[in-house]
N, C-alpha and C. Protein backbone atom coordinates (compact mmCIF):
# COMPACT_ATOMS: atom_id res chain seq x y z
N UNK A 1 -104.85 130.14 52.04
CA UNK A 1 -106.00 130.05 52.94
C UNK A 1 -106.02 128.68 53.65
N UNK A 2 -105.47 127.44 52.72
CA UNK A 2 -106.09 126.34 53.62
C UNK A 2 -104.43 126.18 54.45
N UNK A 3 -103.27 126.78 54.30
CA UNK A 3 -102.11 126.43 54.82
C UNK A 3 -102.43 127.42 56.46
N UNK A 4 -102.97 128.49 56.17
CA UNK A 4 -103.25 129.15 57.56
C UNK A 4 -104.17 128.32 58.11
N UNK A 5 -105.32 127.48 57.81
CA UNK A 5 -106.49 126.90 58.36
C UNK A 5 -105.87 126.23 59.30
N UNK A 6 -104.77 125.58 58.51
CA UNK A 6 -104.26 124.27 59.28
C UNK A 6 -103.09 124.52 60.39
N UNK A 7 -102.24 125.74 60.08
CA UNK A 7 -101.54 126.35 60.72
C UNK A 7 -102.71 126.69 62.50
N UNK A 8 -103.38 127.30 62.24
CA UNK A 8 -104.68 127.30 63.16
C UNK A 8 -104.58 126.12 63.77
N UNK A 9 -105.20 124.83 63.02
CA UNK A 9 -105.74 123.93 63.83
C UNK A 9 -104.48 123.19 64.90
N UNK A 10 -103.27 123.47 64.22
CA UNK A 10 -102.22 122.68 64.48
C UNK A 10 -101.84 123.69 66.28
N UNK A 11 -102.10 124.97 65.83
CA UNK A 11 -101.88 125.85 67.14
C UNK A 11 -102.98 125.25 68.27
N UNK A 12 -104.47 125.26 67.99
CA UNK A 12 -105.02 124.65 68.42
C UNK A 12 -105.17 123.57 69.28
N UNK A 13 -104.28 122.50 68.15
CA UNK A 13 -104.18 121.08 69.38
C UNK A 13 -103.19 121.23 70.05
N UNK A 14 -102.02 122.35 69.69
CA UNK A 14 -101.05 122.39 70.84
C UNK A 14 -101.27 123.22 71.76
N UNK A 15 -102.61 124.06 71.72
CA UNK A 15 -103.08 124.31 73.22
C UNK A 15 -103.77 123.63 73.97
N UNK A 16 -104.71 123.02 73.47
CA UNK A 16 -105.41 121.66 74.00
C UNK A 16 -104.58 120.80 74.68
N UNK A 17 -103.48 120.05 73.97
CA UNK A 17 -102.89 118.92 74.78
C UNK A 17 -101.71 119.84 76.05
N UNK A 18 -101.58 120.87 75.51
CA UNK A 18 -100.76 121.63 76.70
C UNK A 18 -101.64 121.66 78.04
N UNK A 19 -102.64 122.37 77.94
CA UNK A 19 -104.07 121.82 78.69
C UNK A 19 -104.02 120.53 79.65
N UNK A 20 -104.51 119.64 78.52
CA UNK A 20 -105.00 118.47 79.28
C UNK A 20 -103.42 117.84 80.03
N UNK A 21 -102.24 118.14 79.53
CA UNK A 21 -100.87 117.60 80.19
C UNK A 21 -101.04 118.40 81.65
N UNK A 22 -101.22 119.79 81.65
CA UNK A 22 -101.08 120.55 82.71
C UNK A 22 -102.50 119.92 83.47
N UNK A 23 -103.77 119.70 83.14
CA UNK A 23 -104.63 119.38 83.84
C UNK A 23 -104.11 117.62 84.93
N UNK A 24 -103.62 116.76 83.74
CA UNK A 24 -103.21 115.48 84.44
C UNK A 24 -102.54 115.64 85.05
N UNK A 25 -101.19 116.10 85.34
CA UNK A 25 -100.30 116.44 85.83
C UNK A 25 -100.54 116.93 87.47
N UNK A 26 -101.27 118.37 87.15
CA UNK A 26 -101.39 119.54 88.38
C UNK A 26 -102.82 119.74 89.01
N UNK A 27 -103.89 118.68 88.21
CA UNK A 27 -105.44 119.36 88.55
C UNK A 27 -105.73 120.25 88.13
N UNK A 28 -106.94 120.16 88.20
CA UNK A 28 -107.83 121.65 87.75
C UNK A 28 -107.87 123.18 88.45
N UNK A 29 -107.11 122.54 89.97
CA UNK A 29 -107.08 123.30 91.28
C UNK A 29 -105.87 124.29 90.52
N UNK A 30 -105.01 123.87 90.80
CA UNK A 30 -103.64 124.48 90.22
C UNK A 30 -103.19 124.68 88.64
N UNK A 31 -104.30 123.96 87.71
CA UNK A 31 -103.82 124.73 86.18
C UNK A 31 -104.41 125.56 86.03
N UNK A 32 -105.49 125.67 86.89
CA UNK A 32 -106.11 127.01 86.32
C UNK A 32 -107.05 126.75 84.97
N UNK A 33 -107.71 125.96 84.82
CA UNK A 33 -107.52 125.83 83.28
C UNK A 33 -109.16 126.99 82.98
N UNK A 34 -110.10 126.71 83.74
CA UNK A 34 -111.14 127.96 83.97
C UNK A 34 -111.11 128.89 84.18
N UNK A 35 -110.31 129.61 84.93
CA UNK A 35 -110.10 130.75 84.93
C UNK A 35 -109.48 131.73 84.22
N UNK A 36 -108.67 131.41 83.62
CA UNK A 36 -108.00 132.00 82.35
C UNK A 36 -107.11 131.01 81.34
N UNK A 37 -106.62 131.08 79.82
CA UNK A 37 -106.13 130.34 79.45
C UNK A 37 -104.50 130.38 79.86
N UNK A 38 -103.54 129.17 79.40
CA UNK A 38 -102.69 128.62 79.72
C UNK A 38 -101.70 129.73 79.57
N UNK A 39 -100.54 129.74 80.14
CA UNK A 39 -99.59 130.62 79.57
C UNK A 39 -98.14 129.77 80.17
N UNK A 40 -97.44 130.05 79.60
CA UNK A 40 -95.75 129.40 80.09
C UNK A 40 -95.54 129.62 80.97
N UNK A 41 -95.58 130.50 81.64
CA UNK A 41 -94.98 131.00 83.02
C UNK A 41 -96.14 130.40 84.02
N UNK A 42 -97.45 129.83 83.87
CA UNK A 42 -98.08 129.38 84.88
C UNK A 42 -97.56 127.57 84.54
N UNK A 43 -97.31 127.65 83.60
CA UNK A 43 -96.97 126.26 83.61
C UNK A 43 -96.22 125.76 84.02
N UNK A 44 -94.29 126.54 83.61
CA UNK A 44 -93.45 126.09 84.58
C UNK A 44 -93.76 126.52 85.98
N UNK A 45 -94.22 127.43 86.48
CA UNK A 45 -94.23 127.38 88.15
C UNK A 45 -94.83 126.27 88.62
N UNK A 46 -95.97 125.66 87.77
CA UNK A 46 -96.62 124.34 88.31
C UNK A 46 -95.58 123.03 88.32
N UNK A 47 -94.74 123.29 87.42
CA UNK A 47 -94.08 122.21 86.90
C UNK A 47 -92.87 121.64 88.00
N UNK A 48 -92.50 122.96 88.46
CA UNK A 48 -91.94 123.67 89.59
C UNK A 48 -92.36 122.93 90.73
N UNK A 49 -93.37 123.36 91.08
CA UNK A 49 -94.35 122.70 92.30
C UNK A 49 -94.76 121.02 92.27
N UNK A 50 -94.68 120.44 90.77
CA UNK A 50 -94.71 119.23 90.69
C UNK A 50 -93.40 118.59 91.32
N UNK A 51 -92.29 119.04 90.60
CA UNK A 51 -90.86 118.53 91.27
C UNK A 51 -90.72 118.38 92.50
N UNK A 52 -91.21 119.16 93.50
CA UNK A 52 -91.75 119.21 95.09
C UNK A 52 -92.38 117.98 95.73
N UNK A 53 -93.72 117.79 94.78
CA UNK A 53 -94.79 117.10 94.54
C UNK A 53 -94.62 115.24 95.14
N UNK A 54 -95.52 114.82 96.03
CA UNK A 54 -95.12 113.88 96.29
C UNK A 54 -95.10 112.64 95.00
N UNK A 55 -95.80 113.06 94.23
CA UNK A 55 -95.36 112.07 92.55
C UNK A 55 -94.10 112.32 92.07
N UNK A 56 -93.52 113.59 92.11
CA UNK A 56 -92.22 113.81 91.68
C UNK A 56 -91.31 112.56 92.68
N UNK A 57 -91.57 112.70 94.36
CA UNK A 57 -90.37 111.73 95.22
C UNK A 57 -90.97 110.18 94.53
N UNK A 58 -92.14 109.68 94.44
CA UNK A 58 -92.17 108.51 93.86
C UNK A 58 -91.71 108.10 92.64
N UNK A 59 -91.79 109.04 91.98
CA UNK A 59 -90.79 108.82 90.37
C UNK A 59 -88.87 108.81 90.84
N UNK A 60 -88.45 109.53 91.46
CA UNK A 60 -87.43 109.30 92.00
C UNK A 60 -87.08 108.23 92.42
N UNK A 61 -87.80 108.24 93.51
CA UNK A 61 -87.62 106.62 94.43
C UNK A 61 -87.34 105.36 93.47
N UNK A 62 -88.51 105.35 92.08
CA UNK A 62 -89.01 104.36 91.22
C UNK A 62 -87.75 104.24 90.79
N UNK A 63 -87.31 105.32 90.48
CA UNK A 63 -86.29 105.00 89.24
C UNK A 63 -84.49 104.73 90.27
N UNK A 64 -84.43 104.66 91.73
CA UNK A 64 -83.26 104.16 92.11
C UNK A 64 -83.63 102.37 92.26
N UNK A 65 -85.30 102.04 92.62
CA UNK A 65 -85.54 100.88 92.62
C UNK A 65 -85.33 100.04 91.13
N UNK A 66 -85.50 100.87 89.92
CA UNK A 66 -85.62 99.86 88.76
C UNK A 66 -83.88 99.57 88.54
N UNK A 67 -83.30 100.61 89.12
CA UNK A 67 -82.17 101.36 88.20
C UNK A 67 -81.31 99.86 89.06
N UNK A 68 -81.24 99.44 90.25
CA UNK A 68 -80.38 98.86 90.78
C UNK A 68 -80.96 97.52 90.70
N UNK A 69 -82.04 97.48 90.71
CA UNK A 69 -82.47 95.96 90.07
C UNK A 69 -82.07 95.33 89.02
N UNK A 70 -82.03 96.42 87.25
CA UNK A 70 -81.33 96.33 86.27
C UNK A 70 -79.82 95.87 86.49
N UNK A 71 -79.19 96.84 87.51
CA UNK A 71 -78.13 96.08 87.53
C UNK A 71 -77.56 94.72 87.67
N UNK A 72 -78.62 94.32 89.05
CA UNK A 72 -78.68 92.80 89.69
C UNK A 72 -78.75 92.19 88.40
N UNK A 73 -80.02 92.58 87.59
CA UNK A 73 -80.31 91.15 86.41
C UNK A 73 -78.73 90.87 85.22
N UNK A 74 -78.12 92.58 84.88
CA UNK A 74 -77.12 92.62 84.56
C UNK A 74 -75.91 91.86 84.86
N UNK A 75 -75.41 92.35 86.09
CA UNK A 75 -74.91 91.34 87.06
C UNK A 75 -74.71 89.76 86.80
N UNK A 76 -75.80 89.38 86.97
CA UNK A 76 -76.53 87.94 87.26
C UNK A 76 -76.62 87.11 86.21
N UNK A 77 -76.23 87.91 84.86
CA UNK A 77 -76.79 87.65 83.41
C UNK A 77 -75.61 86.11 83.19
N UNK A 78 -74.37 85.46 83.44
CA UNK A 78 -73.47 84.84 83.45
C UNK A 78 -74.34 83.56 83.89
N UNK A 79 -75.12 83.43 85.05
CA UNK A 79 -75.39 82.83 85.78
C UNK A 79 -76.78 82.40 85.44
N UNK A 80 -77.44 83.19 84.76
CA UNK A 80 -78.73 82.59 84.21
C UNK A 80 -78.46 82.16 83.05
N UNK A 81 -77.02 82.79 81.78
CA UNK A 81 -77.12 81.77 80.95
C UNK A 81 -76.49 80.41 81.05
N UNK A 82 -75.88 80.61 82.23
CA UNK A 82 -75.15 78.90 82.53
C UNK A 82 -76.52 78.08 82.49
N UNK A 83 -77.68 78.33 83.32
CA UNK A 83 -78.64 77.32 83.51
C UNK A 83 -80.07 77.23 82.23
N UNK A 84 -79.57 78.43 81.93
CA UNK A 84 -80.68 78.02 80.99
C UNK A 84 -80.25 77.26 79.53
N UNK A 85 -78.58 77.33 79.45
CA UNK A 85 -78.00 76.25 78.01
C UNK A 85 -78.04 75.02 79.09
N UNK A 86 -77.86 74.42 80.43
CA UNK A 86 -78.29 73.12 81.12
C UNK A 86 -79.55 72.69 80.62
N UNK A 87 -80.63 73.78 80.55
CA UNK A 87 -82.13 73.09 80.53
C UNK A 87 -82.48 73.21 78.94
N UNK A 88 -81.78 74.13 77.97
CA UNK A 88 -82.43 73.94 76.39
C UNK A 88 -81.24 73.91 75.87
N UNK A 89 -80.22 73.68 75.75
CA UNK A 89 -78.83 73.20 75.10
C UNK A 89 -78.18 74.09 74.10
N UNK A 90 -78.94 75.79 74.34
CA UNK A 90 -78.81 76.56 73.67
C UNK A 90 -78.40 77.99 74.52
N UNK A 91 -77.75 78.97 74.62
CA UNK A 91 -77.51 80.08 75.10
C UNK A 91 -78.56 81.10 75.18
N UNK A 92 -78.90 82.10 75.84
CA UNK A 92 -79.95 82.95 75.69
C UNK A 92 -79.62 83.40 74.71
N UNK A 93 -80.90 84.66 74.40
CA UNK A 93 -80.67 85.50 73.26
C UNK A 93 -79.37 86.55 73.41
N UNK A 94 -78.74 86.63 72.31
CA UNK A 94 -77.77 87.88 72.64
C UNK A 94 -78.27 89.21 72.51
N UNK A 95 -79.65 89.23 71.44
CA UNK A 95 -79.93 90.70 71.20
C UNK A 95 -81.61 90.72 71.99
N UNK A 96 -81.13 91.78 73.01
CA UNK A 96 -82.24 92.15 73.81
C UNK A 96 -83.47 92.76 73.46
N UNK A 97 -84.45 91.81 73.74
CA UNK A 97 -86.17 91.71 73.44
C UNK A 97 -86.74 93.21 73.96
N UNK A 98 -86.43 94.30 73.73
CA UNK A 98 -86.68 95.54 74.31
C UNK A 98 -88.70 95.26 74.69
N UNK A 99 -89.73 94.95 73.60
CA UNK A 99 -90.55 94.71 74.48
C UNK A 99 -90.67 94.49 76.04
N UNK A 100 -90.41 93.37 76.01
CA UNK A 100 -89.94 92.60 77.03
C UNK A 100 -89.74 92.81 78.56
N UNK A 101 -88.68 93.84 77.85
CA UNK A 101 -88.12 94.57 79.10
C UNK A 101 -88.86 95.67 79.52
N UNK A 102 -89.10 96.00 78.63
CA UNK A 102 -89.91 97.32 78.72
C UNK A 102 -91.51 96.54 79.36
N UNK A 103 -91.89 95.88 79.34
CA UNK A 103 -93.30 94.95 80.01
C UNK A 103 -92.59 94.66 81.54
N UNK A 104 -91.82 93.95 81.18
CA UNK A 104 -91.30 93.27 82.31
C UNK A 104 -91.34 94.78 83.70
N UNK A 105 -90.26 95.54 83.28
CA UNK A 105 -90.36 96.52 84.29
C UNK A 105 -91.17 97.79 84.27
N UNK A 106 -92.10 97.89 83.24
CA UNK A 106 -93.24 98.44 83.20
C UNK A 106 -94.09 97.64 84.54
N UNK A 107 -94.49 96.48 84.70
CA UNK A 107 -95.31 95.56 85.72
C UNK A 107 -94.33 96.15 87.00
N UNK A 108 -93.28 95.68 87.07
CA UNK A 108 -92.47 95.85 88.68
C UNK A 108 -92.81 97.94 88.85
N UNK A 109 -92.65 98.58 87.79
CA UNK A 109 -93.05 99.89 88.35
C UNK A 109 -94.49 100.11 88.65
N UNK A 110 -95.46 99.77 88.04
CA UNK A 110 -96.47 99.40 88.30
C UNK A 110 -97.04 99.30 90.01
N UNK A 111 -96.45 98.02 89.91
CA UNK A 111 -97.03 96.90 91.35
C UNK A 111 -96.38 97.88 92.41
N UNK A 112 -94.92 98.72 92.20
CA UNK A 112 -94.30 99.42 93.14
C UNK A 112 -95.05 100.55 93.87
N UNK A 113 -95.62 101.28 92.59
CA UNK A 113 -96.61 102.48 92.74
C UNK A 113 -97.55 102.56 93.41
N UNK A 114 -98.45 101.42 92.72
CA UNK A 114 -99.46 101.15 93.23
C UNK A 114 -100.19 99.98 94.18
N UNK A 115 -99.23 99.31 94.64
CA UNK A 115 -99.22 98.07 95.47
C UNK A 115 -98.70 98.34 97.10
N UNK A 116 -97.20 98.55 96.61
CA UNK A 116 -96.37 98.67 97.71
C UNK A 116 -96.15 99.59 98.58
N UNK A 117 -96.13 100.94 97.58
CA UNK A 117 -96.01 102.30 98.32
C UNK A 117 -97.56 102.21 99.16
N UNK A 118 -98.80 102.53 98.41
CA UNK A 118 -99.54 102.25 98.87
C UNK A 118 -99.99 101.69 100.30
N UNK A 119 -99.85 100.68 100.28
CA UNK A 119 -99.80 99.42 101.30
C UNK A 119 -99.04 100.33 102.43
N UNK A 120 -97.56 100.24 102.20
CA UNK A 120 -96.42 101.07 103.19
C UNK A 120 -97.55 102.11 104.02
N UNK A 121 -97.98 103.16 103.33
CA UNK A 121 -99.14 104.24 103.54
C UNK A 121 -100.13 104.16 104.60
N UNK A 122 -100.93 102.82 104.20
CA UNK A 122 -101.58 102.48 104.99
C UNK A 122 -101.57 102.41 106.26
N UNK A 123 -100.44 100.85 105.99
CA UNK A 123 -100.03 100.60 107.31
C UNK A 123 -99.52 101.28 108.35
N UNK A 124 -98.40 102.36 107.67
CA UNK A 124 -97.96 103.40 108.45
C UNK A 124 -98.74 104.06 109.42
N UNK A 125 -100.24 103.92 109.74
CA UNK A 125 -101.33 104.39 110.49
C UNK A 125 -101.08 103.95 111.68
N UNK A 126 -100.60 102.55 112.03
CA UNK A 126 -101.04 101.61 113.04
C UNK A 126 -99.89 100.77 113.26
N UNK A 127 -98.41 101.20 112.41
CA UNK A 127 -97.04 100.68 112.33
C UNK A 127 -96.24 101.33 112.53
N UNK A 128 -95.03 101.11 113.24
CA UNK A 128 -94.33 102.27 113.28
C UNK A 128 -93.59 102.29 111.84
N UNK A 129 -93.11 103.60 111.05
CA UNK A 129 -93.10 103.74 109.89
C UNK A 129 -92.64 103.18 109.02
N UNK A 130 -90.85 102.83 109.58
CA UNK A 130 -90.12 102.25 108.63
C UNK A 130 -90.50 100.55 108.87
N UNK A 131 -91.14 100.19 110.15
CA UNK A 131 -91.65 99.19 109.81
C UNK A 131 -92.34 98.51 108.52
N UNK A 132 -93.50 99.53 108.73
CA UNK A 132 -94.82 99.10 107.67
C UNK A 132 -94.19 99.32 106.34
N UNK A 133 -93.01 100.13 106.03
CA UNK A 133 -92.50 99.96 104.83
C UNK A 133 -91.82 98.61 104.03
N UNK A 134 -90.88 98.11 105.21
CA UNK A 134 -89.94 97.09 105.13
C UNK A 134 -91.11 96.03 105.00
N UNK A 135 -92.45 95.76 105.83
CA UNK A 135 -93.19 94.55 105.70
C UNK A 135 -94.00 95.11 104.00
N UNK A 136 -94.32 95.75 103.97
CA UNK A 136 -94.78 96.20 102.56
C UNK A 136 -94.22 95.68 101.46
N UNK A 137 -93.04 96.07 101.55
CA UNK A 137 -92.08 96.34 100.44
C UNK A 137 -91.34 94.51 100.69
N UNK A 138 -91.61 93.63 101.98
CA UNK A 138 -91.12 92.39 101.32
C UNK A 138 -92.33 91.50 101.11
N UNK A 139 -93.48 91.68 100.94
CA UNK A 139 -94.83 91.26 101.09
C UNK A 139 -94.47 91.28 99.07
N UNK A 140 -94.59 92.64 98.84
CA UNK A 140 -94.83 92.61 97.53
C UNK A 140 -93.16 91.90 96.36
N UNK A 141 -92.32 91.83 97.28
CA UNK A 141 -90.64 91.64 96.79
C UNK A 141 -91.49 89.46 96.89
N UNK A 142 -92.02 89.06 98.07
CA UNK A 142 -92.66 87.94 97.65
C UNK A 142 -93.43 87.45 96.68
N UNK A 143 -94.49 88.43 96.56
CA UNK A 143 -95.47 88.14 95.82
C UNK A 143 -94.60 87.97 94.30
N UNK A 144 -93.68 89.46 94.07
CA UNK A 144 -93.21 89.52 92.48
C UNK A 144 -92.04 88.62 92.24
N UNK A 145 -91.41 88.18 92.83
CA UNK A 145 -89.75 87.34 92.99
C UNK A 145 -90.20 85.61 92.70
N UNK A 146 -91.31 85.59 93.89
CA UNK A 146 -91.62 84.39 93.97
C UNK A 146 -92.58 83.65 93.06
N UNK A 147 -93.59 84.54 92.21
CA UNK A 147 -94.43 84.07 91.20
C UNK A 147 -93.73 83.63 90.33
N UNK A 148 -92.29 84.55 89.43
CA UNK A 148 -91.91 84.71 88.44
C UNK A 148 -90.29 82.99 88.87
N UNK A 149 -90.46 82.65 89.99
CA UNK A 149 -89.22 81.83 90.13
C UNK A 149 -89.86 80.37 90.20
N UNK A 150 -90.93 80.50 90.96
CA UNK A 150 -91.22 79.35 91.14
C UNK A 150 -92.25 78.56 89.86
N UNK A 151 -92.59 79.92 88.87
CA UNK A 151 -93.49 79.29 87.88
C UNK A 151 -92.20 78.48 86.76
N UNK A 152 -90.89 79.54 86.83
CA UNK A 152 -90.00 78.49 86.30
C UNK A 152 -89.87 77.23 86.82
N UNK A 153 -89.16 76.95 87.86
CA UNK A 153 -89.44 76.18 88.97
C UNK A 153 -90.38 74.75 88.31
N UNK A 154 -91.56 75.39 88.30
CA UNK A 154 -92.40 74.48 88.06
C UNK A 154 -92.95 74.15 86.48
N UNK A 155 -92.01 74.84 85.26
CA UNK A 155 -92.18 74.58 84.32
C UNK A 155 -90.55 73.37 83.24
N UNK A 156 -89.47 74.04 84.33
CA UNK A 156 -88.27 73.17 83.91
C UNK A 156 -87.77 72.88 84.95
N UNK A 157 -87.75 71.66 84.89
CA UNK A 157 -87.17 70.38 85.85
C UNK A 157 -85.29 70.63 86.24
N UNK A 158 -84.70 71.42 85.34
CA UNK A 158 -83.51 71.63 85.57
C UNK A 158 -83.38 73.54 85.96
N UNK A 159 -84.33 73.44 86.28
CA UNK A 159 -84.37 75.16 86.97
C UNK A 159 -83.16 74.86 88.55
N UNK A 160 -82.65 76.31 88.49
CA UNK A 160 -81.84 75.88 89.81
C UNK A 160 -82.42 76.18 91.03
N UNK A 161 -82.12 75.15 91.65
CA UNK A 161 -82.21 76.02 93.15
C UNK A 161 -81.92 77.31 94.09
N UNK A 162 -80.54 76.63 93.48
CA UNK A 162 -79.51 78.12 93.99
C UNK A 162 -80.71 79.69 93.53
N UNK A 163 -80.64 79.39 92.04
CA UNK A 163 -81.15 80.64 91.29
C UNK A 163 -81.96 81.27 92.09
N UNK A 164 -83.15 80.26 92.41
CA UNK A 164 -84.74 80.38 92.44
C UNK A 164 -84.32 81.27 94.49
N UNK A 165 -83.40 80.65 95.28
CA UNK A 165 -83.40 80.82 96.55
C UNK A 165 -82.35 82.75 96.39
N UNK A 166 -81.22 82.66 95.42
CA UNK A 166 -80.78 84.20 95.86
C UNK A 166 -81.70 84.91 95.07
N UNK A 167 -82.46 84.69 93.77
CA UNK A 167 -83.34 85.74 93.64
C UNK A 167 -84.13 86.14 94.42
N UNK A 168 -84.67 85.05 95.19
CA UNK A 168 -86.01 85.74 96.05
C UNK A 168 -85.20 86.41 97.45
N UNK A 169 -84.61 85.94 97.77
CA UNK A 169 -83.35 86.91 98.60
C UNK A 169 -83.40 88.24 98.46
N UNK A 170 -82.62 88.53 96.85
CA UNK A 170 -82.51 89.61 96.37
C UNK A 170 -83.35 90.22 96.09
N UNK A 171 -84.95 89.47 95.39
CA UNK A 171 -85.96 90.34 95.21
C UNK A 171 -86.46 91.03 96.58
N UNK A 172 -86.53 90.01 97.91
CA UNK A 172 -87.11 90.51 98.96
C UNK A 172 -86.72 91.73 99.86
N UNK A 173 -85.37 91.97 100.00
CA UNK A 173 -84.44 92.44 100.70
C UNK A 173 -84.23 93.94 100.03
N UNK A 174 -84.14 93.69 98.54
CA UNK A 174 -84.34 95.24 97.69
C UNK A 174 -85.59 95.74 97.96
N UNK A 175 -86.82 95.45 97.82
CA UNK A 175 -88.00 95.83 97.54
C UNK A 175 -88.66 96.49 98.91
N UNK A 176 -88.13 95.27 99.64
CA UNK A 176 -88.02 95.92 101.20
C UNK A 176 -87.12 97.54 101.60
N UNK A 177 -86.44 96.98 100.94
CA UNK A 177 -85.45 98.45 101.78
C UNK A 177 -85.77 99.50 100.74
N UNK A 178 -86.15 99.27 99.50
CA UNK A 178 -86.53 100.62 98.55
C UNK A 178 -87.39 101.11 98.95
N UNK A 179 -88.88 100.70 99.25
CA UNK A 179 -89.95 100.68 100.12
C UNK A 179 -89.76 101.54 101.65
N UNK A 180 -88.95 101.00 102.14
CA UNK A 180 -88.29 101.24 103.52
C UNK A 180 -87.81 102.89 103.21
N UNK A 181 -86.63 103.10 102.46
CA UNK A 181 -86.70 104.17 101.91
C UNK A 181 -87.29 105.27 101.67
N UNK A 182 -88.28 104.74 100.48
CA UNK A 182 -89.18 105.47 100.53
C UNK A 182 -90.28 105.99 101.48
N UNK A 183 -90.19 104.99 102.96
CA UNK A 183 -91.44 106.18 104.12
C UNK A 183 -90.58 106.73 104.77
N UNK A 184 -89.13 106.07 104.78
CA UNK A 184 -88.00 107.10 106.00
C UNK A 184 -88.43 108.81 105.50
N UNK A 185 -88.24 108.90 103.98
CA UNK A 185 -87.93 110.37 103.21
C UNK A 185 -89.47 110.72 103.00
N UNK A 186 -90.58 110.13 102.89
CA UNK A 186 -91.31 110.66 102.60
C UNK A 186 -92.97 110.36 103.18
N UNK A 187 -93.03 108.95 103.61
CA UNK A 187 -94.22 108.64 104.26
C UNK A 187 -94.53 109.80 105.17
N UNK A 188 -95.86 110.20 105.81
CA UNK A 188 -96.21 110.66 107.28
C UNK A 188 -97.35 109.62 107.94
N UNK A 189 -97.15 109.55 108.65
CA UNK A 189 -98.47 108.74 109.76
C UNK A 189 -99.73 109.50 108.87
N UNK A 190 -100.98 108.36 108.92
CA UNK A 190 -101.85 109.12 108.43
C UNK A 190 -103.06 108.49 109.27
N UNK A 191 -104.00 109.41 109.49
CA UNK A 191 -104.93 109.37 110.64
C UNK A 191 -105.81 108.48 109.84
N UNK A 192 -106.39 107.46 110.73
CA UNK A 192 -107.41 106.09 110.07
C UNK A 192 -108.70 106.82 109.40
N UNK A 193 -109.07 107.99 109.56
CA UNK A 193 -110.27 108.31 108.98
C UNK A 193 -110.17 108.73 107.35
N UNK A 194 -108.72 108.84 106.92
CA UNK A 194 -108.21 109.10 105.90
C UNK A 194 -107.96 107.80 104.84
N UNK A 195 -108.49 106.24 106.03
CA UNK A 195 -107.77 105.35 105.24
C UNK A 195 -108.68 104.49 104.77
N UNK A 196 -110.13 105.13 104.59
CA UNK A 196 -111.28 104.13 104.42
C UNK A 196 -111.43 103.75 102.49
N UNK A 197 -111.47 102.50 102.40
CA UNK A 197 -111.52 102.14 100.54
C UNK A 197 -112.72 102.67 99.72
C-alpha cells in the first residue's frame, strides 16, 4: 500500500514538472495546459515548434558566440601564462576552476541575451539592420572586454599592454560580428510602437 502511494506521488510530480517545463518553455497559449492534460505527442510537436522558435535561433547563435570565444581564451592560454608568472612568479593553475568558468560564461551568455541581442532589436527600428547589430554587439564587446582588462590593468602594475589592447580587439570585433550575425539571420525591423519600456 505505501509502495503504490508513493509510486502515485512520484507519477504525480512527473506530470507536474512535465507541465510546468512545457508551460516555461511554450506558454500557456500553446501547452495547452487548461484545456486538457499533457500528452507526448502534444509535447513533442511543441518542442518541434520551439526548435523554429526565435529562442531556439538565440540558443544557437549563443552557443557559436561562447563556442569560438572558448577557443580564443584556449588559444591565448600560452600568452596569459607568460604574464601572469612576470607579475606572481608562479604559473597559472593547471587544473581548471570549472566554477569559474561556468560563472564566467554563464555572465557573457547572460549580458549576450539579454543586453546585446536586445539592444540590436531595438535599434534595428531606426538603424539599418546589420548596422544596429554591429554597434550593439561592440557597445556591449566594450562594456564586457574592457571592465574585465582594465580592472586587471589597474590592479597589477605588470599587466600587459599588448594583452589588455588584442583582447579588447578581440572582444570587440567578435561580439560585434556575432551580434551582427545574429540580425542578418534573424532580426526584423520592428515598428516604434512595439518598442516602448
Amino acid at each position: 500500500m505505501i509502495y503504490f502511494s508513493i509510486k502515485i506521488k512520484v507519477i504525480g510530480f512527473i506530470f507536474a514538472f512535465v507541465r510546468i517545463l512545457n508551460l516555461a518553455l511554450f506558454g500557456a497559449e500553446n501547452a495547452q495546459l487548461y484545456a486538457k492534460p499533457i500528452i507526448l505527442k502534444q509535447f513533442l510537436m511543441n518542442l518541434v515548434i520551439f526548435m523554429f522558435s526565435s529562442i531556439f535561433k538565440k540558443l544557437f547563435f549563443l552557443a557559436i558566440y561562447l563556442g569560438i570565444d572558448a577557443y580564443y581564451v584556449i588559444h591565448s592560454h600560452p600568452l596569459y601564462q607568460q604574464t601572469v608568472y612576470s607579475i606572481a612568479n608562479h604559473d597559472m593553475p593547471t587544473n581548471l576552476r570549472q566554477m569559474s568558468i561556468l560563472y564566467a560564461y554563464g555572465s557573457m551568455a547572460l549580458g549576450w541575451l539579454f543586453l546585446a541581442i536586445p539592444t540590436a532589436e531595438r535599434w534595428s527600428c531606426f538603424l539599418y539592420r546589420p548596422f544596429a547589430g554591429l554597434l550593439a554587439g561592440a557597445v556591449y564587446g566594450i562594456a564586457l572586454i574592457g571592465t574585465f582588462n582594465f580592472t586587471l590593468n589597474l590592479m597589477f602594475e605588470g599587466w600587459s599592454g599588448s594583452i589588455m589592447i588584442r583582447d579588447l580587439t578581440w572582444g570587440i570585433c567578435w561580439t560585434s560580428f556575432s551580434v551582427f550575425l545574429y540580425t542578418i539571420f534573424h532580426v526584423k525591423k520592428t515598428p516604434l510602437r512595439y518598442l516602448d519600456y
